[in-house]
Protein backbone atom coordinates (compact mmCIF):
# COMPACT_ATOMS: atom_id res chain seq x y z
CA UNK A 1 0.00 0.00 0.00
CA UNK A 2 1.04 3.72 -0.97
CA UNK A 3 -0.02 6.73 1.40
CA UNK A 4 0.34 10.01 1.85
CA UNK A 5 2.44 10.85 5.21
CA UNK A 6 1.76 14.11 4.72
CA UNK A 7 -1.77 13.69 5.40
CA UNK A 8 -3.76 12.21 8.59
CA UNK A 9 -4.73 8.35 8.08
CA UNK A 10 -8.85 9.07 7.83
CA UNK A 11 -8.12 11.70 5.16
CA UNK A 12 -7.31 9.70 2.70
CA UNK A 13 -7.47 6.42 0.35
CA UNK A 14 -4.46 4.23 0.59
CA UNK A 15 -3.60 2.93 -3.17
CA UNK A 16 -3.19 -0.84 -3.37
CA UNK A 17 -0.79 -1.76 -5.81
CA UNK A 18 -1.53 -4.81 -8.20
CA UNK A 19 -0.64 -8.05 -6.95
CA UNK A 20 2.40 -9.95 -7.41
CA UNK A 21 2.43 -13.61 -7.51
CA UNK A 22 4.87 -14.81 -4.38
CA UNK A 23 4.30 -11.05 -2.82
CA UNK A 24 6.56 -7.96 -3.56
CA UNK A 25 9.03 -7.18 -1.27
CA UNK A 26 9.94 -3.12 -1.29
CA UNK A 27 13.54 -2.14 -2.41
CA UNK A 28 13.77 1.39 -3.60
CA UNK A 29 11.94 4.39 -5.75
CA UNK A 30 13.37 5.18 -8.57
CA UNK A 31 15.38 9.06 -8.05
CA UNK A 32 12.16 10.38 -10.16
CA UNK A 33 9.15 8.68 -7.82
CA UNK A 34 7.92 7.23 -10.68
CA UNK A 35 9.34 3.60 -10.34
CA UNK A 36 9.46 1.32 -7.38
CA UNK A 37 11.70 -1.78 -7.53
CA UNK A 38 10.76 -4.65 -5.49
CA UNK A 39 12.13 -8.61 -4.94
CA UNK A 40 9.58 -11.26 -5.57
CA UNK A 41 9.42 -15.06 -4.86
CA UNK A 42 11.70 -15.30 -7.56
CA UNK A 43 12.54 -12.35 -9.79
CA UNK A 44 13.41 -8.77 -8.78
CA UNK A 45 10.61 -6.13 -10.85
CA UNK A 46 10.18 -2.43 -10.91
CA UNK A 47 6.67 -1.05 -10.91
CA UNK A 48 5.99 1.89 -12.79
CA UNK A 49 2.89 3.83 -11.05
CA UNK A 50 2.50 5.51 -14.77
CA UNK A 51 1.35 2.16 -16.42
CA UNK A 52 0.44 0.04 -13.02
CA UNK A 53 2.21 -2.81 -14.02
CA UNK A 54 5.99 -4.69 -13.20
CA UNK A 55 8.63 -4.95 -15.62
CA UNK A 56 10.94 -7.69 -14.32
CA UNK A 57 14.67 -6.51 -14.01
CA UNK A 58 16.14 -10.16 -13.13
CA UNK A 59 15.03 -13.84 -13.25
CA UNK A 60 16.08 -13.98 -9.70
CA UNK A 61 15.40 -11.79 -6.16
CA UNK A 62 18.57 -9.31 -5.66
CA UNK A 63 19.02 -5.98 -4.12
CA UNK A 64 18.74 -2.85 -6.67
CA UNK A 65 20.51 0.48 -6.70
CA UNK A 66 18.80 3.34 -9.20
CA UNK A 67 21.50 5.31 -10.56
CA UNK A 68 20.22 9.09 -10.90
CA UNK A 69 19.42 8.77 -14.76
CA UNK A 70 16.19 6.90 -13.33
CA UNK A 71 16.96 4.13 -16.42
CA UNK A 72 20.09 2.43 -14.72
CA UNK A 73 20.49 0.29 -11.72
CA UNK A 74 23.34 -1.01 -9.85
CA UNK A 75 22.43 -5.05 -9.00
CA UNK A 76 24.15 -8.24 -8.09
CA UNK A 77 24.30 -11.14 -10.20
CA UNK A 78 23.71 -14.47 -9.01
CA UNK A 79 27.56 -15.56 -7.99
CA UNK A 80 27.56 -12.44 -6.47
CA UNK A 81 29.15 -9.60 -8.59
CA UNK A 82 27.83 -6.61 -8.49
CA UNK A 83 26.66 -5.62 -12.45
CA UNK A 84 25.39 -2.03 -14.33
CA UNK A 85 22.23 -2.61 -15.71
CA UNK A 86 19.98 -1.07 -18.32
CA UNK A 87 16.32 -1.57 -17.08
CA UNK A 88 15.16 -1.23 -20.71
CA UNK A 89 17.50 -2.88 -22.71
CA UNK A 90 18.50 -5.24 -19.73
CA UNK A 91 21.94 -5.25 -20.66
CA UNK A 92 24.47 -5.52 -17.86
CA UNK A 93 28.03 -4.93 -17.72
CA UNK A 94 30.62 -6.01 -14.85
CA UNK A 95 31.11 -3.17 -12.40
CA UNK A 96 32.95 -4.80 -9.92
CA UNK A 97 34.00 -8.61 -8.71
CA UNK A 98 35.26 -9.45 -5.61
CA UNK A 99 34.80 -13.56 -6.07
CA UNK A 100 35.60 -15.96 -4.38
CA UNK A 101 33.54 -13.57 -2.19
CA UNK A 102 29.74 -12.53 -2.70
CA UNK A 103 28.70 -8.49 -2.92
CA UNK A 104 25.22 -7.67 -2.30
CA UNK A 105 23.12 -5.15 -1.22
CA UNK A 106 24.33 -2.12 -2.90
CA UNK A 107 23.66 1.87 -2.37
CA UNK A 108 24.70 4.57 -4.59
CA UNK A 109 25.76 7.53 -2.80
CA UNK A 110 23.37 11.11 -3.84
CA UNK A 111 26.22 12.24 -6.39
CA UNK A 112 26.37 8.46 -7.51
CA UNK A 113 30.06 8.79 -7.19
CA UNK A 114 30.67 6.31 -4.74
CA UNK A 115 28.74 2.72 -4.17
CA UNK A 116 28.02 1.40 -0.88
CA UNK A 117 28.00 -2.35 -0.42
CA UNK A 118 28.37 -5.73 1.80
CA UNK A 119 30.95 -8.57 1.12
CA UNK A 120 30.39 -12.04 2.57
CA UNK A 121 32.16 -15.17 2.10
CA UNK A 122 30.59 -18.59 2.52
CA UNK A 123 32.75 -21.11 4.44
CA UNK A 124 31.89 -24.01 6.35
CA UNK A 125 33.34 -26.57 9.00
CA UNK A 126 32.64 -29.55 9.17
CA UNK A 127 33.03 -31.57 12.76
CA UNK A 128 32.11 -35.22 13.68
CA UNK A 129 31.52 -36.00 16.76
CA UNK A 130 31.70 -39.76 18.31
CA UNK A 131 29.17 -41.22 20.50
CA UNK A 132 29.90 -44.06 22.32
C-alpha cells in the first residue's frame, strides 16, 4: 500500500498496488518517484505507477541500486558480482567482482560517485563428533 504521510490516516485512500504472484518485497523508488523496484518469490521487478504494471529486471530476487538517470540500476548477479544494468534494454556490464567472495546489497551515494555495499564469504566446517 502507498499513502500520503503528509496527510492524517482518515483523510485519505491508501492505493493498493496490483498483486504480485509470491508477494513484492519493497527495495527502492526510482530518483524520479515514478518507479518502485521490489524482490519477488523469484525475480526482482520495478513497478511503474505511470502504467500500473511490473517490468521484471532479473530472473532472480537481488538488491537494486537506481542510478540518478532513473533508467540504470546497480544489482548483483547471481555468484555475487555486483553488475550495471539497463532496465530497458537489460543489458548488464561487470562493475565490480570481488569472487571468491559474494557483494550484495548495494547503495549509490546522492552524487552516484561512490557505491556502498556488503561482502560475505561462505565457508563451512565440518566436525564429527563420536558417540559411544
Amino acid at each position: 500500500m502507498l499513502f500520503d504521510p503528509r496527510k492524517a490516516w482518515h483523510d485519505q485512500t491508501p492505493d493498493v498496488l496490483p498483486a504480485l504472484e509470491g508477494g513484492c518485497w519493497p527495495l527502492e523508488w526510482s530518483p524520479d518517484g515514478r518507479q518502485l523496484t521490489c524482490r519477488g518469490s523469484s525475480a526482482t521487478f520495478a513497478y511503474s505507477f505511470k502504467s500500473r504494471s511490473y517490468q521484471r529486471l532479473t530472473e532472480y530476487p537481488t538488491s537494486v541500486a537506481w542510478l540518478g538517470d532513473n533508467r540504470r540500476l546497480i544489482t548483483e548477479s547471481r555468484d555475487g558480482r555486483l553488475l550495471l544494468m539497463d532496465s530497458l534494454s537489460k543489458h548488464t556490464s561487470e562493475v565490480l567482482s570481488t569472487l571468491p567472495q559474494h557483494s550484495f546489497s548495494p547503495h549509490l551515494s546522492r552524487d552516484n560517485r561512490q557505491v556502498f555495499f556488503m561482502r560475505g564469504d561462505d565457508q563451512a566446517d565440518i566436525y564429527m563428533l563420536s558417540i559411544k
